[in-house]
C-alpha atoms as a PDB file:
ATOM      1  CA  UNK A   1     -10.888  21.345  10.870  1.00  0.00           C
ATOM      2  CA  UNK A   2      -7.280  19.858  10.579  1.00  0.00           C
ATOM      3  CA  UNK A   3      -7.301  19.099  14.130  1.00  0.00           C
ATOM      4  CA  UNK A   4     -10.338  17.548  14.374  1.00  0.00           C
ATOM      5  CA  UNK A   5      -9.411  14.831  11.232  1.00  0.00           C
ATOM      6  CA  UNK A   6      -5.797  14.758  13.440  1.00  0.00           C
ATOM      7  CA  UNK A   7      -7.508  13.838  16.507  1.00  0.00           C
ATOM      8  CA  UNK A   8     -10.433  11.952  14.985  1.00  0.00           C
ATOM      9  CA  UNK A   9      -8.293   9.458  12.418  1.00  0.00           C
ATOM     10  CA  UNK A  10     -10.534   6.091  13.863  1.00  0.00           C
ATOM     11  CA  UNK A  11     -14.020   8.127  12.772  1.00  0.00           C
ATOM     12  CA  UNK A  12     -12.472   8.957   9.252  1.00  0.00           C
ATOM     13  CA  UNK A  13     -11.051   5.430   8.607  1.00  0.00           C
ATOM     14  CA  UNK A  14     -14.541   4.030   9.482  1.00  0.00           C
ATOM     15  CA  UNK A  15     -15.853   6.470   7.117  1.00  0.00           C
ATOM     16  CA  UNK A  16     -13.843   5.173   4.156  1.00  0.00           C
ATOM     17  CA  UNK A  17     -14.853   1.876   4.756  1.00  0.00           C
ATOM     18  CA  UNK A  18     -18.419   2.501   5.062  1.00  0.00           C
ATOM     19  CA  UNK A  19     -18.152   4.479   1.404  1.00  0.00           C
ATOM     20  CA  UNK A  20     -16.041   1.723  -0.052  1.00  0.00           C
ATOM     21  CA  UNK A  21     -18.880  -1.062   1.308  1.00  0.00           C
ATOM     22  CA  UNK A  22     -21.521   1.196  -0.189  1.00  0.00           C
ATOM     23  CA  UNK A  23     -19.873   1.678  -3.739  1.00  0.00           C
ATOM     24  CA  UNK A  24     -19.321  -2.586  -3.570  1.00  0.00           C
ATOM     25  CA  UNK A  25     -22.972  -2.669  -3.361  1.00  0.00           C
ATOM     26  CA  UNK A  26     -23.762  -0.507  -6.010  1.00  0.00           C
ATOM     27  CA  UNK A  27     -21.174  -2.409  -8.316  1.00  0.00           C
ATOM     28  CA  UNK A  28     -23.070  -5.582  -7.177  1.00  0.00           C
ATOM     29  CA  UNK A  29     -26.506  -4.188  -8.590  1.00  0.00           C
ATOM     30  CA  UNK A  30     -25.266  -2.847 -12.055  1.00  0.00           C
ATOM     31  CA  UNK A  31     -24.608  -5.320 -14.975  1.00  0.00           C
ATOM     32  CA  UNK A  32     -21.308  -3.499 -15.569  1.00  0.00           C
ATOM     33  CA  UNK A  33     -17.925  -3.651 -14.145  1.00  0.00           C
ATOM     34  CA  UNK A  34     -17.072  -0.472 -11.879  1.00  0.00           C
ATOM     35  CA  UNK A  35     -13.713   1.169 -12.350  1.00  0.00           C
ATOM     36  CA  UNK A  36     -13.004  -0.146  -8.772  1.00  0.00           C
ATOM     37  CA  UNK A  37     -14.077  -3.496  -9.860  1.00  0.00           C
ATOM     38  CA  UNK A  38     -12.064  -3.854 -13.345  1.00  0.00           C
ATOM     39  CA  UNK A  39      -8.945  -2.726 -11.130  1.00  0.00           C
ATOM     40  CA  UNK A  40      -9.135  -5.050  -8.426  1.00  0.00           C
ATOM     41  CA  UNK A  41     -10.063  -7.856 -11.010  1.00  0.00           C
ATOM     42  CA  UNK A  42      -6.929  -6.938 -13.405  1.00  0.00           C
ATOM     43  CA  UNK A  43      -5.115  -6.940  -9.965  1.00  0.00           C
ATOM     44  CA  UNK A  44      -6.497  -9.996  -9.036  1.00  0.00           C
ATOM     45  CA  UNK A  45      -5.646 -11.781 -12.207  1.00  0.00           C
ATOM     46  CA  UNK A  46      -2.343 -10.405 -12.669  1.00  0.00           C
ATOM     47  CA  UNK A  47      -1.208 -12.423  -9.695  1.00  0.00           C
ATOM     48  CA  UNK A  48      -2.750 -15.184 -10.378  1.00  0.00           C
ATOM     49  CA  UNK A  49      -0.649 -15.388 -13.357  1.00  0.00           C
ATOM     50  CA  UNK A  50       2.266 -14.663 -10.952  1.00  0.00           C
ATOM     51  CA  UNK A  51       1.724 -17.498  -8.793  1.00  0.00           C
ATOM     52  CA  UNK A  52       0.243 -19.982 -11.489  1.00  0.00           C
ATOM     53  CA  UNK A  53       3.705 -20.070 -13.464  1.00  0.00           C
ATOM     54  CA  UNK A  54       5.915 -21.633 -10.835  1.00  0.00           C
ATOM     55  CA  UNK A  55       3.609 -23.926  -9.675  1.00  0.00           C
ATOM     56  CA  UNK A  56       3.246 -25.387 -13.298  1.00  0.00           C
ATOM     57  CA  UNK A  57       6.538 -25.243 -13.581  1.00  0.00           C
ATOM     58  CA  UNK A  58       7.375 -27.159 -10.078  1.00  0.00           C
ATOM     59  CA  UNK A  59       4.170 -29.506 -10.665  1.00  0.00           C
ATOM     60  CA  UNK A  60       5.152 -30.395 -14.432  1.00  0.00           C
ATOM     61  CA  UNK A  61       9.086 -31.073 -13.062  1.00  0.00           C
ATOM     62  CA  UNK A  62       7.530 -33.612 -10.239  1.00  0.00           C
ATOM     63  CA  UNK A  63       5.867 -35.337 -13.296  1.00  0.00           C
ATOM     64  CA  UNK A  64       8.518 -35.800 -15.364  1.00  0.00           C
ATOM     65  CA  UNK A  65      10.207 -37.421 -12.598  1.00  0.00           C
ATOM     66  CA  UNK A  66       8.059 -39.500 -10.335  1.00  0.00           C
ATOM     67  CA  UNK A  67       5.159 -39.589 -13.210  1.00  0.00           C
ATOM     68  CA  UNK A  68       3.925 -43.059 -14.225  1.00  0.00           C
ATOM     69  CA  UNK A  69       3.775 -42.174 -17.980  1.00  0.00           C
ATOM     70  CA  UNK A  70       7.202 -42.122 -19.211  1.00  0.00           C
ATOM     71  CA  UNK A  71       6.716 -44.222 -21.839  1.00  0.00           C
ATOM     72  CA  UNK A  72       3.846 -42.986 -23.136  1.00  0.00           C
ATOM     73  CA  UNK A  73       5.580 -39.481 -22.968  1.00  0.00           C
ATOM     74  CA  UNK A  74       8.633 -40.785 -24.786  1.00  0.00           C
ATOM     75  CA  UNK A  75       6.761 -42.649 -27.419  1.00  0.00           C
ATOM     76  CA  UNK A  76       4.169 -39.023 -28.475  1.00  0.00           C
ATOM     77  CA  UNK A  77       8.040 -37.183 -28.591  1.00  0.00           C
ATOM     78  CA  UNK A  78       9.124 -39.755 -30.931  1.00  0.00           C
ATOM     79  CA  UNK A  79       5.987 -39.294 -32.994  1.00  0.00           C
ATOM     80  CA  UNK A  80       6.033 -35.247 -32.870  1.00  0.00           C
ATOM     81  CA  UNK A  81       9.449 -35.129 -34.111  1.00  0.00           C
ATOM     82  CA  UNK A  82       8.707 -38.021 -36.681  1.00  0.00           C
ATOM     83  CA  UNK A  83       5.826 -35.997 -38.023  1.00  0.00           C
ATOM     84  CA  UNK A  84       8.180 -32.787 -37.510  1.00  0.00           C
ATOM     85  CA  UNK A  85      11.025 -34.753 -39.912  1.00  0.00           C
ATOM     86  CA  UNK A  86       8.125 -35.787 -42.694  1.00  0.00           C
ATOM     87  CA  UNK A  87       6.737 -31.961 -42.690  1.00  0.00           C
ATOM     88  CA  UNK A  88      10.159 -30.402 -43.125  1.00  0.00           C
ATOM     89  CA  UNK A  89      11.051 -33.608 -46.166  1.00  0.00           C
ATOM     90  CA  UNK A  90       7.872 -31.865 -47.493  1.00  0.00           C
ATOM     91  CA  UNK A  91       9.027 -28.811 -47.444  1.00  0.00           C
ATOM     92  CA  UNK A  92      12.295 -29.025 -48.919  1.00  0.00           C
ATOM     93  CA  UNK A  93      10.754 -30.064 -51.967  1.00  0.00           C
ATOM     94  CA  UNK A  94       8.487 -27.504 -52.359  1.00  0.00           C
ATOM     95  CA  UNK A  95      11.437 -25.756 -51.844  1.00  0.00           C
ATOM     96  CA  UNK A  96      13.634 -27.460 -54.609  1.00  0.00           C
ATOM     97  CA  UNK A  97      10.608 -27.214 -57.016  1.00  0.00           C
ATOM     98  CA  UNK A  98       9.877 -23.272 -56.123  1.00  0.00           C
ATOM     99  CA  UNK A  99      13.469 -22.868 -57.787  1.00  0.00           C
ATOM    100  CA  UNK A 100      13.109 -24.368 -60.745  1.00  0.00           C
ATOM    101  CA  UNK A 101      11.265 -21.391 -62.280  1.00  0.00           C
ATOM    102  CA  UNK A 102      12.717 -21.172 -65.747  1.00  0.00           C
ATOM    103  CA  UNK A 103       9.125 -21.514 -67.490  1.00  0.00           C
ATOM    104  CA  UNK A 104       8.226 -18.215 -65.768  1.00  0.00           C
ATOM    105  CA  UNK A 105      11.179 -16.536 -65.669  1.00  0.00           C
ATOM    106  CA  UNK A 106      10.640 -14.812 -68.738  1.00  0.00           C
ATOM    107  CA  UNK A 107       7.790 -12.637 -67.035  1.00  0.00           C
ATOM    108  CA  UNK A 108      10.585 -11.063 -64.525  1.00  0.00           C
ATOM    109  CA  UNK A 109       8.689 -13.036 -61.362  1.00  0.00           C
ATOM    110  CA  UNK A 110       8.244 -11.210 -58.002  1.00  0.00           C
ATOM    111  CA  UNK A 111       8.654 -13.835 -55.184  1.00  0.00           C
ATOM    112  CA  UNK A 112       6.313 -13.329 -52.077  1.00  0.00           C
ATOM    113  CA  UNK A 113       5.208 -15.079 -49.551  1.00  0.00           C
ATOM    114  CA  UNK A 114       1.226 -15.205 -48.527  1.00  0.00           C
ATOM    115  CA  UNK A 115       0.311 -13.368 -45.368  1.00  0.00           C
ATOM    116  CA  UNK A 116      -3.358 -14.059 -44.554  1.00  0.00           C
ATOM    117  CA  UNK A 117      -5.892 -16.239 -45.863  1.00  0.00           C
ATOM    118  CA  UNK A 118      -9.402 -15.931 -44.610  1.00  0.00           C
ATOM    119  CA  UNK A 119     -10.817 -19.501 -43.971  1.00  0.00           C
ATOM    120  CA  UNK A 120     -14.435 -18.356 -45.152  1.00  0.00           C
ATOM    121  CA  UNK A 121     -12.751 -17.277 -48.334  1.00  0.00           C
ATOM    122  CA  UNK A 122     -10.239 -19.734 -48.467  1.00  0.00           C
ATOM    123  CA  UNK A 123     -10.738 -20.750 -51.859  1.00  0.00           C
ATOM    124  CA  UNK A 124     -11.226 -17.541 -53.053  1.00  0.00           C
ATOM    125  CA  UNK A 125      -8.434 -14.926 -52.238  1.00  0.00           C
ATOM    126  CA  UNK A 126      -5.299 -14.070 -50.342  1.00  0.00           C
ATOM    127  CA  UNK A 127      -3.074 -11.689 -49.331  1.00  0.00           C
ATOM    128  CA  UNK A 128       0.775 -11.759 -49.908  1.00  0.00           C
ATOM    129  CA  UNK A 129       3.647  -9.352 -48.918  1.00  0.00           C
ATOM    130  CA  UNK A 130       4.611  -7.505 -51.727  1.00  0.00           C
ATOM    131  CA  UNK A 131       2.562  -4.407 -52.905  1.00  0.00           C
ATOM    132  CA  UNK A 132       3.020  -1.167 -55.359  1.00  0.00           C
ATOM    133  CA  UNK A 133       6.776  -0.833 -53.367  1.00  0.00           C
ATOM    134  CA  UNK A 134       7.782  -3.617 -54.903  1.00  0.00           C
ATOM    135  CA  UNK A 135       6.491  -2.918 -58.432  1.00  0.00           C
ATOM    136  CA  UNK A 136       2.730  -4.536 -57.809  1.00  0.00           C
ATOM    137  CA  UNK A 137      -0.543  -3.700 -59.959  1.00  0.00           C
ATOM    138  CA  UNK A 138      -3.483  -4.938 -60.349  1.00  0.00           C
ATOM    139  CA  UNK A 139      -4.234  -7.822 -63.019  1.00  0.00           C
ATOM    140  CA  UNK A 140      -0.932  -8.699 -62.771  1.00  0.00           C
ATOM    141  CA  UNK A 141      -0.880 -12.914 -62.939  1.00  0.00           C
ATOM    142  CA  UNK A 142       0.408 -14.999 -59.676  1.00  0.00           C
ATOM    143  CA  UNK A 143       1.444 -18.569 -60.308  1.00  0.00           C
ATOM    144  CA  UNK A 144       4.023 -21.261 -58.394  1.00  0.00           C
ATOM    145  CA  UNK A 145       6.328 -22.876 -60.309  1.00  0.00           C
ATOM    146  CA  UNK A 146       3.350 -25.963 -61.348  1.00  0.00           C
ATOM    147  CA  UNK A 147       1.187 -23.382 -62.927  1.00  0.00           C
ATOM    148  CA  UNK A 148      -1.350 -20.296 -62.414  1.00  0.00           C
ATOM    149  CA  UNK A 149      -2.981 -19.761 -59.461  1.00  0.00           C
ATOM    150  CA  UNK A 150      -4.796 -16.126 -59.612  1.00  0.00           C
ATOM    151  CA  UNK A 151      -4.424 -12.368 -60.205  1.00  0.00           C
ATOM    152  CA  UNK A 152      -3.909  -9.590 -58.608  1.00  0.00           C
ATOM    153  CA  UNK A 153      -6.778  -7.663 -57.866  1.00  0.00           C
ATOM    154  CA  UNK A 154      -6.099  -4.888 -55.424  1.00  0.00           C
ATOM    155  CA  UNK A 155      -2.465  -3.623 -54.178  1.00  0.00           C
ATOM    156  CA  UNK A 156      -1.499  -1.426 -51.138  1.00  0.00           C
ATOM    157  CA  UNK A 157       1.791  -0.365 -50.439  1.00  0.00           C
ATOM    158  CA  UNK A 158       3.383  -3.085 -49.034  1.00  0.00           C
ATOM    159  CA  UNK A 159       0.647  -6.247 -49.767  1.00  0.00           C
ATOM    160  CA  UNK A 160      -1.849  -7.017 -52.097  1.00  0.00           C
ATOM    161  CA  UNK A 161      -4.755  -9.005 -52.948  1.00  0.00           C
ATOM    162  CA  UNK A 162      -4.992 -12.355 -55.002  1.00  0.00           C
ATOM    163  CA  UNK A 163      -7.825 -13.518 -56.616  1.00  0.00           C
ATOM    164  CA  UNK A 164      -7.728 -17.510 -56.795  1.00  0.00           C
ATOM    165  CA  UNK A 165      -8.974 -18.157 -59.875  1.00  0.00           C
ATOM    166  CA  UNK A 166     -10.886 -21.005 -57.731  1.00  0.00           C
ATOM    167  CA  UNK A 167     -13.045 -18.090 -57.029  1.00  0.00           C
ATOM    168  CA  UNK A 168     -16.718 -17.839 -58.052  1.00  0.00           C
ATOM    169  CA  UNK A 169     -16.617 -14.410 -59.335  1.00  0.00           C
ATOM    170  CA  UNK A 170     -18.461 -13.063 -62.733  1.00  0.00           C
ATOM    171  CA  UNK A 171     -15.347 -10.676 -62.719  1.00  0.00           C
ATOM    172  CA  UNK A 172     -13.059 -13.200 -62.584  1.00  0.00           C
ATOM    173  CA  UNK A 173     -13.767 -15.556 -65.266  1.00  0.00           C
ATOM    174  CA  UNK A 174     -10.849 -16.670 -66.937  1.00  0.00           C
ATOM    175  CA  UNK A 175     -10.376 -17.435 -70.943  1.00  0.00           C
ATOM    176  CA  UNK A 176      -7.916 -20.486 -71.574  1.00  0.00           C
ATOM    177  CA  UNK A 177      -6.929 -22.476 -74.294  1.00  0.00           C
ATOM    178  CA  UNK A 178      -7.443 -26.184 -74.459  1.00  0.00           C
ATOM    179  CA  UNK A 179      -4.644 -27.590 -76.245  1.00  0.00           C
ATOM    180  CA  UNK A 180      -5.530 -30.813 -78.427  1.00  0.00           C
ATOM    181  CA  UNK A 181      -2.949 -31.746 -80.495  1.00  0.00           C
ATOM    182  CA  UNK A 182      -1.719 -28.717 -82.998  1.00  0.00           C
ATOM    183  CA  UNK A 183      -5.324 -27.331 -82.229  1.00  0.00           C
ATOM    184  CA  UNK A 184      -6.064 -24.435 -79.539  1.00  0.00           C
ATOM    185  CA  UNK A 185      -9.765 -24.747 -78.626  1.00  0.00           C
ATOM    186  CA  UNK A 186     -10.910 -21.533 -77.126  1.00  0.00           C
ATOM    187  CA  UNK A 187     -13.020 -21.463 -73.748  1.00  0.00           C
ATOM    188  CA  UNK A 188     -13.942 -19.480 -70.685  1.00  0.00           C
ATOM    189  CA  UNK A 189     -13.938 -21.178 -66.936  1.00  0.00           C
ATOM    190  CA  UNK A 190     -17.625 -21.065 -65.720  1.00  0.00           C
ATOM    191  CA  UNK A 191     -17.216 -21.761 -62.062  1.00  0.00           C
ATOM    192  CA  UNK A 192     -14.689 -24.115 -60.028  1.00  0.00           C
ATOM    193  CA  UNK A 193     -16.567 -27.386 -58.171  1.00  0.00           C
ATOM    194  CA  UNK A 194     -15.653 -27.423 -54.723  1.00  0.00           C
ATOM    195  CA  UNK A 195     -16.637 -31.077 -54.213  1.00  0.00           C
ATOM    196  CA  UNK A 196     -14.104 -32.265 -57.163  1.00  0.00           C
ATOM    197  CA  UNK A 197     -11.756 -29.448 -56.823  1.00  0.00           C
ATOM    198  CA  UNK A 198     -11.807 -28.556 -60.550  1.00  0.00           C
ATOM    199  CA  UNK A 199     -12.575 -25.879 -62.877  1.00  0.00           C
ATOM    200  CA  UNK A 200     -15.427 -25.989 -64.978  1.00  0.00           C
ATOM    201  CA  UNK A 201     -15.588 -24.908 -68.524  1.00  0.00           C
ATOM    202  CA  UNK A 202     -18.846 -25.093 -70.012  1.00  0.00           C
ATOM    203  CA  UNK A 203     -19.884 -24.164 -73.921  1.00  0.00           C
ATOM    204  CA  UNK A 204     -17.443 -26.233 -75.203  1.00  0.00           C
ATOM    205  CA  UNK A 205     -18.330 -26.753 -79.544  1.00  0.00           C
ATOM    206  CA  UNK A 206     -19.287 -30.166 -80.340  1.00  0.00           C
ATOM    207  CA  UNK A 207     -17.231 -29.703 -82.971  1.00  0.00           C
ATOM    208  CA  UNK A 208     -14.074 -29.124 -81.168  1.00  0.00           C
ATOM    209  CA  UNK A 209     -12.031 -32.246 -80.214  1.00  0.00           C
ATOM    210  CA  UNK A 210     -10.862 -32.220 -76.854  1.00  0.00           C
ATOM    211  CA  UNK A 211     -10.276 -35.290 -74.497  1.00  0.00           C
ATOM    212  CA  UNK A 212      -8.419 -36.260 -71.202  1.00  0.00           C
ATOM    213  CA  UNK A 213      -4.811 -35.321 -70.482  1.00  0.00           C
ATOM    214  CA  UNK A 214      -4.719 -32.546 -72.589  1.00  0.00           C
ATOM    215  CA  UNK A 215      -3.172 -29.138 -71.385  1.00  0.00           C
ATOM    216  CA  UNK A 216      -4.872 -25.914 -70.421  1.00  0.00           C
ATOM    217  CA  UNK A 217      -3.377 -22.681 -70.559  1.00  0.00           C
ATOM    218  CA  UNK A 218      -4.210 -18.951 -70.400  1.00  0.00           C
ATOM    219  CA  UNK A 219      -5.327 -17.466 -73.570  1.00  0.00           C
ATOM    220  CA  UNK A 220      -4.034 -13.987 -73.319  1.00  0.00           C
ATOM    221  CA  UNK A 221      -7.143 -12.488 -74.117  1.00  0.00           C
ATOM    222  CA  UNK A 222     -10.061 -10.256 -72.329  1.00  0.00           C
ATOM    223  CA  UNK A 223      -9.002 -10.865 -69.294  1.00  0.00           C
ATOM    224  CA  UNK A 224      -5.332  -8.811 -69.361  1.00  0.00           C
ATOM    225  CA  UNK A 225      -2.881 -12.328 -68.397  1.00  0.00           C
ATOM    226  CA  UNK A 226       0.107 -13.226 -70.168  1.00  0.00           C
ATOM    227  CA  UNK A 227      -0.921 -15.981 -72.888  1.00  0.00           C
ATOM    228  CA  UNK A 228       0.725 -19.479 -72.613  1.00  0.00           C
ATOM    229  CA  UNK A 229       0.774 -19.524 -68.606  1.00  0.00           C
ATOM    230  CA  UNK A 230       0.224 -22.985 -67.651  1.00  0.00           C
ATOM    231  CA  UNK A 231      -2.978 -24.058 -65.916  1.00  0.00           C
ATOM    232  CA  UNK A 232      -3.486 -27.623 -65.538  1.00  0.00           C
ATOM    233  CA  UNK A 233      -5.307 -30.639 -67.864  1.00  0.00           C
ATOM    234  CA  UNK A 234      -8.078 -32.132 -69.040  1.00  0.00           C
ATOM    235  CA  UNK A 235      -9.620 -34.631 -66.704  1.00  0.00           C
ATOM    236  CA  UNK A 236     -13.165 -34.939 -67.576  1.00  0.00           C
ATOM    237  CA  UNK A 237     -15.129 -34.287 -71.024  1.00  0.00           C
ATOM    238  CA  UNK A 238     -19.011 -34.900 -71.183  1.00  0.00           C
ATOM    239  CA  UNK A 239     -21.912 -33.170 -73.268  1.00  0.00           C
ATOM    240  CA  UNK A 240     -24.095 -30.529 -70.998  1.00  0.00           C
ATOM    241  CA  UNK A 241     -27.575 -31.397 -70.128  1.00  0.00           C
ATOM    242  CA  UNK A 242     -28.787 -30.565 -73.261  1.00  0.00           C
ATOM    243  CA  UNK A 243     -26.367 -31.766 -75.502  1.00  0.00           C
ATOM    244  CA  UNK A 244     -25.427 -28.932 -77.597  1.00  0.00           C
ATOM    245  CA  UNK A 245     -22.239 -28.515 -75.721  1.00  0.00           C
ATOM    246  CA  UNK A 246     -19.473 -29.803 -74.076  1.00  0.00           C
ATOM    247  CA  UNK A 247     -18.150 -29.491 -70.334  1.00  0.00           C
ATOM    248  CA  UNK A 248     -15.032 -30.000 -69.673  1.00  0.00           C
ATOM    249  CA  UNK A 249     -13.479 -30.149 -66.202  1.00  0.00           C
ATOM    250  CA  UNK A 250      -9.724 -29.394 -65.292  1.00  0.00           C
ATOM    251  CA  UNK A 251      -7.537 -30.369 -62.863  1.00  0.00           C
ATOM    252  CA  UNK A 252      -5.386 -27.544 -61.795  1.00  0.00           C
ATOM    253  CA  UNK A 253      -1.192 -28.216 -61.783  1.00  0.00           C
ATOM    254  CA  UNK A 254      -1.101 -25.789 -58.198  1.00  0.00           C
ATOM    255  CA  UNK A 255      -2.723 -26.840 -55.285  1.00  0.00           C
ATOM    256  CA  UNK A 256      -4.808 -24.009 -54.502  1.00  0.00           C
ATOM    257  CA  UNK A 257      -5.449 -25.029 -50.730  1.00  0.00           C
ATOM    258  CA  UNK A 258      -2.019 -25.138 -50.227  1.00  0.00           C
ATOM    259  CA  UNK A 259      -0.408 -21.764 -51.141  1.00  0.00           C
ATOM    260  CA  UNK A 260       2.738 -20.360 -49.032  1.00  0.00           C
ATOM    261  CA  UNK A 261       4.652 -19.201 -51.726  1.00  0.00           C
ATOM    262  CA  UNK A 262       3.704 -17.645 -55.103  1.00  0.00           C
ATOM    263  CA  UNK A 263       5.251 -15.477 -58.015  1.00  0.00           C
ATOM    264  CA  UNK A 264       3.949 -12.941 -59.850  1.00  0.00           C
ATOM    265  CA  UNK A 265       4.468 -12.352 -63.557  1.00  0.00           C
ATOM    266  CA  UNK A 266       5.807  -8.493 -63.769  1.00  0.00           C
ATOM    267  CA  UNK A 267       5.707  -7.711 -67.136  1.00  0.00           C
ATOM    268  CA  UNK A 268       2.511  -8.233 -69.411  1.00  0.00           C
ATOM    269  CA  UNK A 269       1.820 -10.489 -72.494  1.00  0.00           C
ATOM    270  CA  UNK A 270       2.182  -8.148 -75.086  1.00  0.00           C
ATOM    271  CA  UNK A 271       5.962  -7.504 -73.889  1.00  0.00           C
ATOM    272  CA  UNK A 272       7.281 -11.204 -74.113  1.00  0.00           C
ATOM    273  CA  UNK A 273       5.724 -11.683 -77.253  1.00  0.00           C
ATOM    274  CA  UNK A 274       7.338  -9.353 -78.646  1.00  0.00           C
ATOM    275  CA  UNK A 275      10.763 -10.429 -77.639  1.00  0.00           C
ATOM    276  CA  UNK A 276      10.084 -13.960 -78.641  1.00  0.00           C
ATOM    277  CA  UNK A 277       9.457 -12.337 -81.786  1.00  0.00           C
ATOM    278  CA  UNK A 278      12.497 -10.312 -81.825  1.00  0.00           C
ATOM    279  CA  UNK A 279      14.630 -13.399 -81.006  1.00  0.00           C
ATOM    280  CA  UNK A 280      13.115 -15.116 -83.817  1.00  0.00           C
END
C-alpha cells in the first residue's frame, strides 16, 4: 500500500484537490463559515493588516510632503492644540476647586474617581473605583466639593454604585431642607426635570415662606445622609395646579452630567453631630 502512494504521489495530490474543491462547495451552500473558511479568512485578513500599515504609513509621508493642504493642515493643528490648552485650563480648576474640601472634610471623604457611566442611564447612576476595600457601604453620601451629588447604593469589592440623586427612583427620594432665613422648611424631591435640569420638590405649605436664592440642603432624616450637606438653591417657586401647594424647583451646585471625580462622606450624621456637640 506504501508503495503504491510512493509511486502514485500525482493520483493522491489530485485527490486532495478534488476533496478540498468539494468541501469549498459545500462551504459555498451553507450560511455559515467552515472551519477552513474562518482560517483562510483570519489568514487573509491578518495580512492585509500586514501590508496596509506601511503603505499608510509611506502614502501619509508623500502627503505631508508634496500634499497641497499644508495650510489647512497647519491651521486644524493649531486649533486641536488650542482646544487641547482650553480643556486642560478647565481642568486645572476643577482641580484647584476638588481641593478645597474643608466643608466636607469633617465626614472623613473617600476620593474616587468614576469608572463607567452608562449613557442610557446617564443621569441616573455611576460607577466609581473604590468599593468595601476601601471602607465603602451602601447609603453612604457622594458629593464634589460644590455640593451632593448621590448615594451609594450597591458596593463590590473594589467599585461601587452611585445613585444620582437626578434619578427618578421612588427609592431614592431625597428629604432636604429649604433654608429661608432662620427658618428650615422641610420637603422631599419629587422627581428631577430633564428639560430644565432641576429638582423638583412638590407639597410645599402655603404657609411656608420660601423664595429664589435660597439654599437647599440634606435634612438628615429617612433617608440615612448626613444632615447639612449642601445641595444647591432655590430657582423657581410657583403654586401646583391646584393651588394648595407649592413647587419649588432647585438648581443643583454639582453638575451632574459632568462627574469625573467625587467624594464620599465615610462616617454618618449621627457621628459629626455629636462631635460638634462635644466641641461645643
Amino acid at each position: 500500500m506504501l508503495k503504491f502512494f510512493k509511486n502514485n504521489k500525482l493520483v493522491v495530490i489530485l485527490c486532495a484537490i478534488i476533496v478540498f474543491i468539494a468541501l469549498i462547495g459545500m462551504s459555498l451552500r451553507s450560511q455559515s463559515q467552515s472551519p477552513v473558511e474562518q482560517y483562510v479568512a483570519d489568514t487573509t485578513s491578518t495580512g492585509q493588516r500586514v501590508l496596509s500599515y506601511p503603505i499608510q504609513f509611506i502614502s501619509g509621508s508623500i502627503n505631508h510632503l508634496f500634499g497641497k493642504d499644508d495650510s489647512k493642515s497647519s491651521e486644524t493643528k493649531v486649533k486641536q492644540l488650542e482646544a487641547k490648552n482650553q480643556s486642560l485650563e478647565a481642568e486645572n480648576k476643577k482641580y484647584k476647586k476638588e481641593l478645597n474640601i474643608d466643608d466636607i472634610s469633617k465626614y472623613d471623604p473617600i476620593s474616587s474617581t468614576v469608572i463607567s457611566r452608562n449613557p442610557d442611564q446617564w443621569m441616573n447612576s455611576l460607577m466609581i473605583d473604590k468599593g468595601s476595600k476601601n471602607g465603602i457601604k451602601s447609603n453612604m453620601a457622594v458629593m464634589t466639593s460644590d455640593g451632593l451629588v448621590g448615594r451609594i447604593t450597591k458596593v463590590n469589592q473594589f467599585s461601587a454604585r452611585v445613585d444620582l440623586i437626578s434619578t427618578n427612583s421612588r427609592n431614592n427620594r431625597l428629604s432636604i431642607n429649604i433654608q429661608h432665613g432662620d427658618k428650615n422648611v422641610f420637603g422631599i424631591v419629587d422627581r428631577y426635570d430633564d428639560k430644565s435640569g432641576e429638582l423638583i420638590v412638590n407639597d410645599i405649605n402655603n404657609k411656608d415662606s420660601v423664595k429664589k436664592g435660597d439654599k437647599v440642603v440634606t435634612s438628615g432624616l429617612a433617608d440615612q445622609l448626613p444632615s447639612q450637606l449642601y445641595i444647591g438653591e432655590v430657582t423657581k417657586v410657583e403654586n401646583d395646579g391646584y393651588g394648595l401647594a407649592k413647587q419649588v424647583k432647585v438648581k443643583t451646585a454639582s453638575n451632574l452630567s459632568d462627574l469625573n471625580h467625587v467624594y464620599v462622606a465615610k462616617r454618618k450624621a449621627k457621628t459629626v453631630s455629636d462631635e460638634e456637640k462635644g466641641d461645643n
